[in-house]
N, C-alpha and C. Protein backbone atom coordinates (compact mmCIF):
# COMPACT_ATOMS: atom_id res chain seq x y z
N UNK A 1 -11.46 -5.16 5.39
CA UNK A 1 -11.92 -3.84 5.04
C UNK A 1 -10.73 -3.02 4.59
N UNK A 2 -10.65 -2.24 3.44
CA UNK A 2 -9.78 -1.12 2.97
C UNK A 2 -9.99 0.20 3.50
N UNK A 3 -9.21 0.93 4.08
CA UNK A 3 -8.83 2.52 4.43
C UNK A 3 -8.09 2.29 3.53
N UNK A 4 -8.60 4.08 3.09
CA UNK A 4 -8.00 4.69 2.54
C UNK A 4 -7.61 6.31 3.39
N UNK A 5 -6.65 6.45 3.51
CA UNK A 5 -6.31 7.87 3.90
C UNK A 5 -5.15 8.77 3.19
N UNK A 6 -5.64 10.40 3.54
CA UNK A 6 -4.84 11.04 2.28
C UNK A 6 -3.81 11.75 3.46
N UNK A 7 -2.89 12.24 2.69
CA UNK A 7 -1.68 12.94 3.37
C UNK A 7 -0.84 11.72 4.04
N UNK A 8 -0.04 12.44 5.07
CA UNK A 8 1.34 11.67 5.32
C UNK A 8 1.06 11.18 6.52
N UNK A 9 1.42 9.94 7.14
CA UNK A 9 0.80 9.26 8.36
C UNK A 9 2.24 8.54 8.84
N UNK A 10 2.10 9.10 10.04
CA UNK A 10 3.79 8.80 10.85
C UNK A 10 3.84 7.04 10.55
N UNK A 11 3.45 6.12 10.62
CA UNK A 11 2.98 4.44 10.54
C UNK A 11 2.97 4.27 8.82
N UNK A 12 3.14 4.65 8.17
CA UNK A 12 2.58 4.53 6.77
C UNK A 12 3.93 3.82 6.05
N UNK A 13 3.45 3.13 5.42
CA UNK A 13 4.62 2.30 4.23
C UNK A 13 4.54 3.01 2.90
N UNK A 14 5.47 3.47 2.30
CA UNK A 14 5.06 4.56 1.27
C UNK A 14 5.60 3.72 -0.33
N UNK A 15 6.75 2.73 -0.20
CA UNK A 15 7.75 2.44 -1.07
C UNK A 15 7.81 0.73 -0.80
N UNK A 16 6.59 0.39 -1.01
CA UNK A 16 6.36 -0.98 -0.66
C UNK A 16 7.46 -1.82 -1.05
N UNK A 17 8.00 -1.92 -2.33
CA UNK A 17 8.93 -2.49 -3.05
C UNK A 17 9.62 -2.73 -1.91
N UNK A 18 10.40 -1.62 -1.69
CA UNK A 18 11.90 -1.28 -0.76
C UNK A 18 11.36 -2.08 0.78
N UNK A 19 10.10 -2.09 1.40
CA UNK A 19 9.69 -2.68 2.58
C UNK A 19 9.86 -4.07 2.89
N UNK A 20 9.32 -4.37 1.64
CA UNK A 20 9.24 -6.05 1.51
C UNK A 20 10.55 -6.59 1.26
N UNK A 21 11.49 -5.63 0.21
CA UNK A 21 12.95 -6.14 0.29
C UNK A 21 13.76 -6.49 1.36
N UNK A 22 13.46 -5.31 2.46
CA UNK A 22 14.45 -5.60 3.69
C UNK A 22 13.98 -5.96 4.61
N UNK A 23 12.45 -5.75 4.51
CA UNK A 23 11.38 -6.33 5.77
C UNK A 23 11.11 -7.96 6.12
N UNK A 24 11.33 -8.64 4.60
CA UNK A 24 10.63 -9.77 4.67
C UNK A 24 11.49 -10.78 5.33
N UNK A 25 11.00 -11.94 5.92
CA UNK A 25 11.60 -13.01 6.08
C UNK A 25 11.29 -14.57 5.59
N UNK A 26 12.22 -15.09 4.97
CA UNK A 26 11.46 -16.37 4.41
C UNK A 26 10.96 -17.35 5.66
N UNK A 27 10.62 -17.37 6.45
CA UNK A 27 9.62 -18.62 7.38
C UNK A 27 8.66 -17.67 7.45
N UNK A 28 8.02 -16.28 7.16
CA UNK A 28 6.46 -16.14 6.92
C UNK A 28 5.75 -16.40 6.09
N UNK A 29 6.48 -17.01 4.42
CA UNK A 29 5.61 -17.91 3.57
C UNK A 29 5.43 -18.90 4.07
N UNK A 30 6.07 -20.06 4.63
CA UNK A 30 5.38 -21.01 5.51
C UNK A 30 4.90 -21.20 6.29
N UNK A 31 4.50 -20.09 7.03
CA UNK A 31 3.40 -20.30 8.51
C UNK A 31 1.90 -20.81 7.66
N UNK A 32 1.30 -21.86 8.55
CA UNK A 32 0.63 -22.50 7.83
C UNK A 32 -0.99 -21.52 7.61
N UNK A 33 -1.28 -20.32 8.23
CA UNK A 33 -2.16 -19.37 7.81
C UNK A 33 -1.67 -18.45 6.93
N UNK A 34 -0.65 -18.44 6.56
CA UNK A 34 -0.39 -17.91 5.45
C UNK A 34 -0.51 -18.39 4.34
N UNK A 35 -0.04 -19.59 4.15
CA UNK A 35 -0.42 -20.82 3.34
C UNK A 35 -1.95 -21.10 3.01
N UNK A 36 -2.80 -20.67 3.73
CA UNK A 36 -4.15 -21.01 3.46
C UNK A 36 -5.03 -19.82 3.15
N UNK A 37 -4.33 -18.73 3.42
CA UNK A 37 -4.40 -17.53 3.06
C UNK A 37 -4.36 -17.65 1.57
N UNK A 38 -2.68 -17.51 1.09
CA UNK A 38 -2.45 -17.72 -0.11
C UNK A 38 -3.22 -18.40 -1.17
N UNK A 39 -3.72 -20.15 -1.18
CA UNK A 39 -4.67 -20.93 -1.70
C UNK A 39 -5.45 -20.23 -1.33
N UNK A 40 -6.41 -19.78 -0.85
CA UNK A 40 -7.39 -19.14 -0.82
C UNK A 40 -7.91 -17.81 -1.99
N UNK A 41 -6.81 -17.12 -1.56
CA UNK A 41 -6.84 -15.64 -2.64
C UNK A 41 -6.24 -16.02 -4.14
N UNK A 42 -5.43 -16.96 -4.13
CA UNK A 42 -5.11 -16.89 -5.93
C UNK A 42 -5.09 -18.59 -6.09
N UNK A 43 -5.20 -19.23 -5.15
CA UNK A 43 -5.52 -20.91 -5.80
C UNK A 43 -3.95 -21.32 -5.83
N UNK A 44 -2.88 -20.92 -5.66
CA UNK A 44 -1.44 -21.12 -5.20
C UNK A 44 -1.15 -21.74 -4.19
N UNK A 45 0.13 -22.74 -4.46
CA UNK A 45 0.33 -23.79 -2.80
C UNK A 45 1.83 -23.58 -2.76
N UNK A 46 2.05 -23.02 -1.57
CA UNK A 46 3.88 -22.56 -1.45
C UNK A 46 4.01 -23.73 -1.07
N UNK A 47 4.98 -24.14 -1.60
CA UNK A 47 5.85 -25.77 -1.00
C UNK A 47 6.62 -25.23 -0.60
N UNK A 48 7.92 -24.39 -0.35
CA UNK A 48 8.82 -23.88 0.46
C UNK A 48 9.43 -22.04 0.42
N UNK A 49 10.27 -21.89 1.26
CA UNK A 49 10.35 -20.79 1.43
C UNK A 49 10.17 -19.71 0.30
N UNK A 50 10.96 -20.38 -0.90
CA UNK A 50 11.00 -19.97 -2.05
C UNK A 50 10.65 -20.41 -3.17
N UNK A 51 9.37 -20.93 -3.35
CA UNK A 51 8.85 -21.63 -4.46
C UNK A 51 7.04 -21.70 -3.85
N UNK A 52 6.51 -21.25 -4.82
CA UNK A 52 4.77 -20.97 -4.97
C UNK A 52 4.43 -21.54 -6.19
N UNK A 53 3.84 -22.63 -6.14
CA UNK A 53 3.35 -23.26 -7.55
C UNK A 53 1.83 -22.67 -7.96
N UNK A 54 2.06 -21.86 -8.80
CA UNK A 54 0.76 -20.94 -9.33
C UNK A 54 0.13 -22.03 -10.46
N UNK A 55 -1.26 -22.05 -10.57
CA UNK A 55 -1.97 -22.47 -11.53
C UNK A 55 -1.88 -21.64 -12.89
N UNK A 56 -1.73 -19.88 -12.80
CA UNK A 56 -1.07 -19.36 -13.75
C UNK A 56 0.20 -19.37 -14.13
N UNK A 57 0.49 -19.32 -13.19
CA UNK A 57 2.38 -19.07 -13.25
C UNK A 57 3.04 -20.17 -13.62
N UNK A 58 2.96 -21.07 -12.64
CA UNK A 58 3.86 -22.52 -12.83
C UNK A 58 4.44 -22.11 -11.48
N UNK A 59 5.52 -23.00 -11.18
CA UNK A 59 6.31 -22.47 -10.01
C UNK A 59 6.99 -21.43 -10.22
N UNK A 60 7.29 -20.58 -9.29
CA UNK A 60 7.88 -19.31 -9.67
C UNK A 60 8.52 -19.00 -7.57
C-alpha cells in the first residue's frame, strides 16, 4: 500500500539519491528475498553484489 503525506515528518527520507549513497550496503542485493523481490517486479536476476542482469538493460 502507498501513503502519501504532505508537510515535513521527523522519519521522512527527503533526498533519496544522497540516502541510498551512504545508506546502502552491498549484501542487501543478495539476501535471497530481495532477489525474488527483484525477479518479481522487473524480471531481473542479481548474480552478485554488483551486477543485475536486466532483460532490458543487459547487465548493468
Amino acid at each position: 500500500m502507498l501513503n502519501i503525506y504532505y508537510g515535513n515528518m521527523k522519519e521522512s527520507v527527503y533526498n533519496t539519491a544522497a540516502y541510498f549513497k551512504y545508506d546502502y550496503e552491498d549484501s542487501w542485493i543478495v539476501d535471497p528475498f530481495v532477489k525474488e523481490m527483484i525477479q518479481d517486479v522487473d524480471q531481473s536476476t542479481v548474480l552478485d553484489s554488483g551486477v543485475i542482469d536486466s532483460p532490458v538493460l543487459g547487465k548493468c
